[in-house]
Protein backbone atom coordinates (compact mmCIF):
# COMPACT_ATOMS: atom_id res chain seq x y z
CA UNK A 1 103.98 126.49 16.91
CA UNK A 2 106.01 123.84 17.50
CA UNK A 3 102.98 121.15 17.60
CA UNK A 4 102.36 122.36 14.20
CA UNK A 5 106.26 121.60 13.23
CA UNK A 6 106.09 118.27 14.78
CA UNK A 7 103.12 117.59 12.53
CA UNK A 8 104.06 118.75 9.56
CA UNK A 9 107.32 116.53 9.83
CA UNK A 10 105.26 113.74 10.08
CA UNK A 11 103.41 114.03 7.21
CA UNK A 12 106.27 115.13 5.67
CA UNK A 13 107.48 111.28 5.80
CA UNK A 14 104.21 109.91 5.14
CA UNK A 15 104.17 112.36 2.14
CA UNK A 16 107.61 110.41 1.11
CA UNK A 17 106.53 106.63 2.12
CA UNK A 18 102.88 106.06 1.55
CA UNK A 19 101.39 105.02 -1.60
CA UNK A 20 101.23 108.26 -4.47
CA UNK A 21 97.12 108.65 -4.00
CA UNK A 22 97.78 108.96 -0.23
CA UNK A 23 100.38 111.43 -0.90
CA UNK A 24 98.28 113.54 -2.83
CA UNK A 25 95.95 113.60 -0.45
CA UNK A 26 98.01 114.36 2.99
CA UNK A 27 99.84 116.75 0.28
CA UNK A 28 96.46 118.87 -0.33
CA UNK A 29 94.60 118.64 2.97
CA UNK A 30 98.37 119.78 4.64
CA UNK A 31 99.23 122.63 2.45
CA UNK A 32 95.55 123.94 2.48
CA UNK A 33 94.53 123.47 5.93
CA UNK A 34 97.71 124.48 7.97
CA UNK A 35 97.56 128.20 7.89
CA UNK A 36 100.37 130.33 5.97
CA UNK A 37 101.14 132.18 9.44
CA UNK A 38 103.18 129.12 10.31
CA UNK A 39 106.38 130.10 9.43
CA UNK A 40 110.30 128.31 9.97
CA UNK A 41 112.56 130.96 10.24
CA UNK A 42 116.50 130.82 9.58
CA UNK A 43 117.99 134.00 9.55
CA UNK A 44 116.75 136.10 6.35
CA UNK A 45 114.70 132.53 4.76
CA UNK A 46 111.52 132.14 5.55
CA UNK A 47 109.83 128.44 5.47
CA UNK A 48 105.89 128.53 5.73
CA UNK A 49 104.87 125.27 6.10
CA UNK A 50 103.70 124.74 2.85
CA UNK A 51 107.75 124.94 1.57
CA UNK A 52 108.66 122.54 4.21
CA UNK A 53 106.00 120.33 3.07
CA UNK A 54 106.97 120.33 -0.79
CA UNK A 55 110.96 119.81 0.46
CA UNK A 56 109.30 116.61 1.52
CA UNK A 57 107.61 115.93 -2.30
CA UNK A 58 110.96 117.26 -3.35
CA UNK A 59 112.92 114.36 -1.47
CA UNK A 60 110.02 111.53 -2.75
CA UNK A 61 110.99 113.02 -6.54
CA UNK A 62 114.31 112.09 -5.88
CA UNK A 63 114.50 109.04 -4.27
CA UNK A 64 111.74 107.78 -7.56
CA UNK A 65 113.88 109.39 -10.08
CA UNK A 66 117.25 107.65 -8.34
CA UNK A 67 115.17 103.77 -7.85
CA UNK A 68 113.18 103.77 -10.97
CA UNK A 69 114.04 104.36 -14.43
CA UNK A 70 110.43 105.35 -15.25
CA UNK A 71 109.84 109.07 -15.94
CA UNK A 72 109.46 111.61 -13.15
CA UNK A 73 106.74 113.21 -14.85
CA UNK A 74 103.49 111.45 -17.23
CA UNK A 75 104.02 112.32 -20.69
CA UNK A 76 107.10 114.02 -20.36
CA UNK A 77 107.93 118.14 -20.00
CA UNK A 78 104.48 119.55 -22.36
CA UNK A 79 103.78 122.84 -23.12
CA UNK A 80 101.50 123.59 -19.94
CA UNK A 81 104.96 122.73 -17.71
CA UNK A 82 106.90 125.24 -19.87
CA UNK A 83 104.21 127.66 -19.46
CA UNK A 84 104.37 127.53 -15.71
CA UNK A 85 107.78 127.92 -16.21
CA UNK A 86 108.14 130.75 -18.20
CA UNK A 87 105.41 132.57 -16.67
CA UNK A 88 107.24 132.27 -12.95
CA UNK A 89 110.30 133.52 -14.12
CA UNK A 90 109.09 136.26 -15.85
CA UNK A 91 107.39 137.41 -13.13
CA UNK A 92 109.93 136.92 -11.03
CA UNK A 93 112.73 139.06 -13.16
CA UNK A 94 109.80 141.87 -13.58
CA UNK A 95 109.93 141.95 -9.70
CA UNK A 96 113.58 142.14 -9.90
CA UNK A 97 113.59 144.91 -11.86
CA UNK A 98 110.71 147.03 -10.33
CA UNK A 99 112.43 146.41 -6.82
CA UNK A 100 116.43 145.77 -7.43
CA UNK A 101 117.06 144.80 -4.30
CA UNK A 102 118.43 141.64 -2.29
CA UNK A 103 115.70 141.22 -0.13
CA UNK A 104 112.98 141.22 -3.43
CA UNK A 105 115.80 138.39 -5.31
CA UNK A 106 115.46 136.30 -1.29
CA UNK A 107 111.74 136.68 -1.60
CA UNK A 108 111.38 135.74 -5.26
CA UNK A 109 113.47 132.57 -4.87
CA UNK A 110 111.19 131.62 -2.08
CA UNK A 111 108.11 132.23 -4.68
CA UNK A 112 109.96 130.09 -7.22
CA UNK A 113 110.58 127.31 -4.88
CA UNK A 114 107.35 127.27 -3.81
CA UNK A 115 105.57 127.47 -7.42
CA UNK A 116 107.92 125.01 -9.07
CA UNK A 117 107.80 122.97 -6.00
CA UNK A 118 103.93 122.57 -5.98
CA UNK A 119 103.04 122.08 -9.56
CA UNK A 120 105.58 119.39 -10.16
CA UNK A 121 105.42 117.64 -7.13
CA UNK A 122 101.41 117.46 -8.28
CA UNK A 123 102.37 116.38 -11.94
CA UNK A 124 104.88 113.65 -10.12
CA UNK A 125 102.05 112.05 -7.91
CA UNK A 126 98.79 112.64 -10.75
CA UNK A 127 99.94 110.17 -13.69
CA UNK A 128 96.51 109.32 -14.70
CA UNK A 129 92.89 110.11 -14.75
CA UNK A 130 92.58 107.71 -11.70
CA UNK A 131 94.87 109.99 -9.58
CA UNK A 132 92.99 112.93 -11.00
CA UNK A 133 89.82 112.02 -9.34
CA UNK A 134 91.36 111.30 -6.12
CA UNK A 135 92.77 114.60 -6.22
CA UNK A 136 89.50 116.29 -6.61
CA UNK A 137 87.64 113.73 -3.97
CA UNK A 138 90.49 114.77 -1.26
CA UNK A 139 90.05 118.57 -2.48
CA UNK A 140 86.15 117.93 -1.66
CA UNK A 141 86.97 116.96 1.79
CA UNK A 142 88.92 119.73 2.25
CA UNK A 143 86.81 122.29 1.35
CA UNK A 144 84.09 120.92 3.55
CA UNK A 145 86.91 121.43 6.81
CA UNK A 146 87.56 125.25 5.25
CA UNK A 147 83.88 125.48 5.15
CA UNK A 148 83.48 124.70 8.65
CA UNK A 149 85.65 126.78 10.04
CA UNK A 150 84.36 129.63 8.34
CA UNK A 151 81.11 129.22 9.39
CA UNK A 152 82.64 128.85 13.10
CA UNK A 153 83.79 132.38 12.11
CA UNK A 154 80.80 133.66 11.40
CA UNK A 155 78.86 132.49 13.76
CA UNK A 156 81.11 132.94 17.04
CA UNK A 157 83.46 136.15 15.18
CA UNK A 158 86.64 133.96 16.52
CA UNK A 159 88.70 132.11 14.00
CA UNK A 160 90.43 128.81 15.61
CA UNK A 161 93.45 129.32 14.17
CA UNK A 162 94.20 132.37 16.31
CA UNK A 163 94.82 129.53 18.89
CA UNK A 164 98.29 128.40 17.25
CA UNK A 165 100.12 131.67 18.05
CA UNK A 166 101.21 132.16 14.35
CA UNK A 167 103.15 135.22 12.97
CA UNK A 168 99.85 136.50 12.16
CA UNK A 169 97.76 135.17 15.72
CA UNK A 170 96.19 139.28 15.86
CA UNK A 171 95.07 138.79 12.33
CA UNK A 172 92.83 135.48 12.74
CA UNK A 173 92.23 136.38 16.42
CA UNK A 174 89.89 139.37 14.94
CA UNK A 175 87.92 139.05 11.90
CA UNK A 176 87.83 141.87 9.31
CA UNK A 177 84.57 143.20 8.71
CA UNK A 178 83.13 144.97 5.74
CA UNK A 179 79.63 146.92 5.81
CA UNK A 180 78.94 144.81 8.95
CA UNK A 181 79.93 141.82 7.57
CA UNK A 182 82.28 139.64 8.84
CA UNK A 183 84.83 137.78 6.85
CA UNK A 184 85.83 134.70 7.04
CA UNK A 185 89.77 133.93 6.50
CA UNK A 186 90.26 129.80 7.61
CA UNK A 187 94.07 129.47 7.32
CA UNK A 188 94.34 131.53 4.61
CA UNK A 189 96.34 134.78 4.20
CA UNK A 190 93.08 137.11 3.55
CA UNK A 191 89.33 136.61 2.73
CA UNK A 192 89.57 137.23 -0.90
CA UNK A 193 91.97 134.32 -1.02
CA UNK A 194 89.97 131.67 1.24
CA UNK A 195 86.75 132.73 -0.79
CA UNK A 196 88.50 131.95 -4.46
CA UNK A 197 89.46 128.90 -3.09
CA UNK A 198 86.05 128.25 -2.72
CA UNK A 199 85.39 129.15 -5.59
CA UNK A 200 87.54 127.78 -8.36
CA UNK A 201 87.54 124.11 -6.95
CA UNK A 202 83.36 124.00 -7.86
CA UNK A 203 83.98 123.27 -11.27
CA UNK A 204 85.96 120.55 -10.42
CA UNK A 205 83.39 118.71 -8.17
CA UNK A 206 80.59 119.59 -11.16
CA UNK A 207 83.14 117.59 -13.37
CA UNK A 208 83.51 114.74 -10.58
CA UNK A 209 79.74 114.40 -11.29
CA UNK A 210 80.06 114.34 -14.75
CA UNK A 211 82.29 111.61 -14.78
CA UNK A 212 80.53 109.01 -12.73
CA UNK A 213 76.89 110.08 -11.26
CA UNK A 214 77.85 107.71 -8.29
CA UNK A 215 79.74 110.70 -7.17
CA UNK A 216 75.79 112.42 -6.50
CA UNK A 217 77.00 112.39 -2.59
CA UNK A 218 80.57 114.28 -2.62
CA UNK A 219 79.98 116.10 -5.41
CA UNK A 220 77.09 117.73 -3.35
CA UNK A 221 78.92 117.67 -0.20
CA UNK A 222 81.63 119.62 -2.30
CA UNK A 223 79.34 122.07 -3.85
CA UNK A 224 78.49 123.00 -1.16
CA UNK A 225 80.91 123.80 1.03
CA UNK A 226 82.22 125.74 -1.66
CA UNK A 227 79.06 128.39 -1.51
CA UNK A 228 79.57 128.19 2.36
CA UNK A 229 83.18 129.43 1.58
CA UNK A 230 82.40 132.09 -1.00
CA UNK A 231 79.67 132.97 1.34
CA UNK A 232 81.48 133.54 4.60
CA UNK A 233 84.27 135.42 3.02
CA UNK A 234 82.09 138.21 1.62
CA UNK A 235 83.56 139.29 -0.69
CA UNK A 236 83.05 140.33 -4.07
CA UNK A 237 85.78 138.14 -6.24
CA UNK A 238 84.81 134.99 -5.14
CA UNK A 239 81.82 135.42 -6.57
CA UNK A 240 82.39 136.76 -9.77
CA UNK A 241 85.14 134.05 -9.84
């Protein structure tokens, strides 16, 4: 959808200009809320918006690195970076080898740009614990829009995003159902997905809680639009996640 291009270019360059807690937080609420169906196509490359979105983080890495002489990333490469690291190329050679073909080595580059391109841009903008907790707040507000969406699911069996006209318009435009059940997808690429979503970012709202008890309102607000999430998915991962 080109009105979904237009706006992702925008907050592209707010992504690149504004101040790094802002850019966390158009980062997150961007890459989570715009649904994966919105896809740039040139010839045999795909760009979801999400990619086009960390090129953007990508370009704000550079232009820091090439101004300042501080480093890119808070305490330097550590273990947990190299761990990303290894574990995404591993993966990516093991697909390699179980496929052996060019289209697999077009489609694991694109899963390597995206991986690399997401963690680091997030260890770039989250030098401290300060930036940590505006990560989580933002992720709070965020759930609470997946949440409502899903509930519009639910209750009217239409998911909004349907409206766009993305590669996958069908998909969103008719809920899957399960035992009578419907489940709820937001912008995500399947149920299971939107519901661990839901599901894994709890912790981190508990843990907003922990740290300052003047967080009572969000981190309720938070908690529970995560159930919401894990509730209108149905599904059974979410909640054993």
């Amino acid at each position: 959808n080109p009105l979904v291009l237009l706006l992702v270019i925008i907050l592209g360059i707010l992504i690149c200009v504004r101040g790094r807690r802002q850019a966390i937080a158009i980062f997150l609420a961007a890459s989570i809320l715009i649904p994966l169906d919105q896809v740039l196509v040139l010839g045999p490359l795909h760009f979801p918006m999400l990619r086009v979105l960390v090129l953007f983080g990508m370009i704000r890495m550079f232009l820091a690195k090439a101004t300042s002489k501080s480093e890119v990333f808070s305490g330097g490469m550590t273990r947990l970076d190299m761990t990303v690291i290894l574990f995404a190329l591993i993966s990516a050679v093991n697909a390699l080898l179980l496929w052996r073909d060019s289209g697999m080595l077009v489609k694991q580059s694109g899963d390597l740009f995206t991986i690399f391109g997401i963690y680091f841009l997030m260890r770039f903008l989250i030098r401290d614990e300060a930036d940590a907790e505006k990560a989580v707040r933002a992720l709070a507000y965020i759930a609470v829009a997946v949440a409502t969406v899903m509930a519009y699911e639910q209750v009217t069996g239409h998911n909004p995003y349907a409206l766009l006209g993305g590669a996958k318009a069908s998909f969103y435009g008719s809920l899957v159902s399960r035992e009578d059940r419907l489940r709820a997808v937001a912008g995500f690429g399947h149920p299971i997905l939107a519901g661990t979503f839901g599901a894994i970012v709890m912790p981190l709202f508990i843990g907003l809680w922990l740290k300052d008890k003047k967080n009572l309102k969000i981190t309720l607000a938070g908690l529970t639009a995560s159930t919401v999430i894990v509730w209108a998915c149905a599904s059974s991962t979410p909640v054993l996640a």
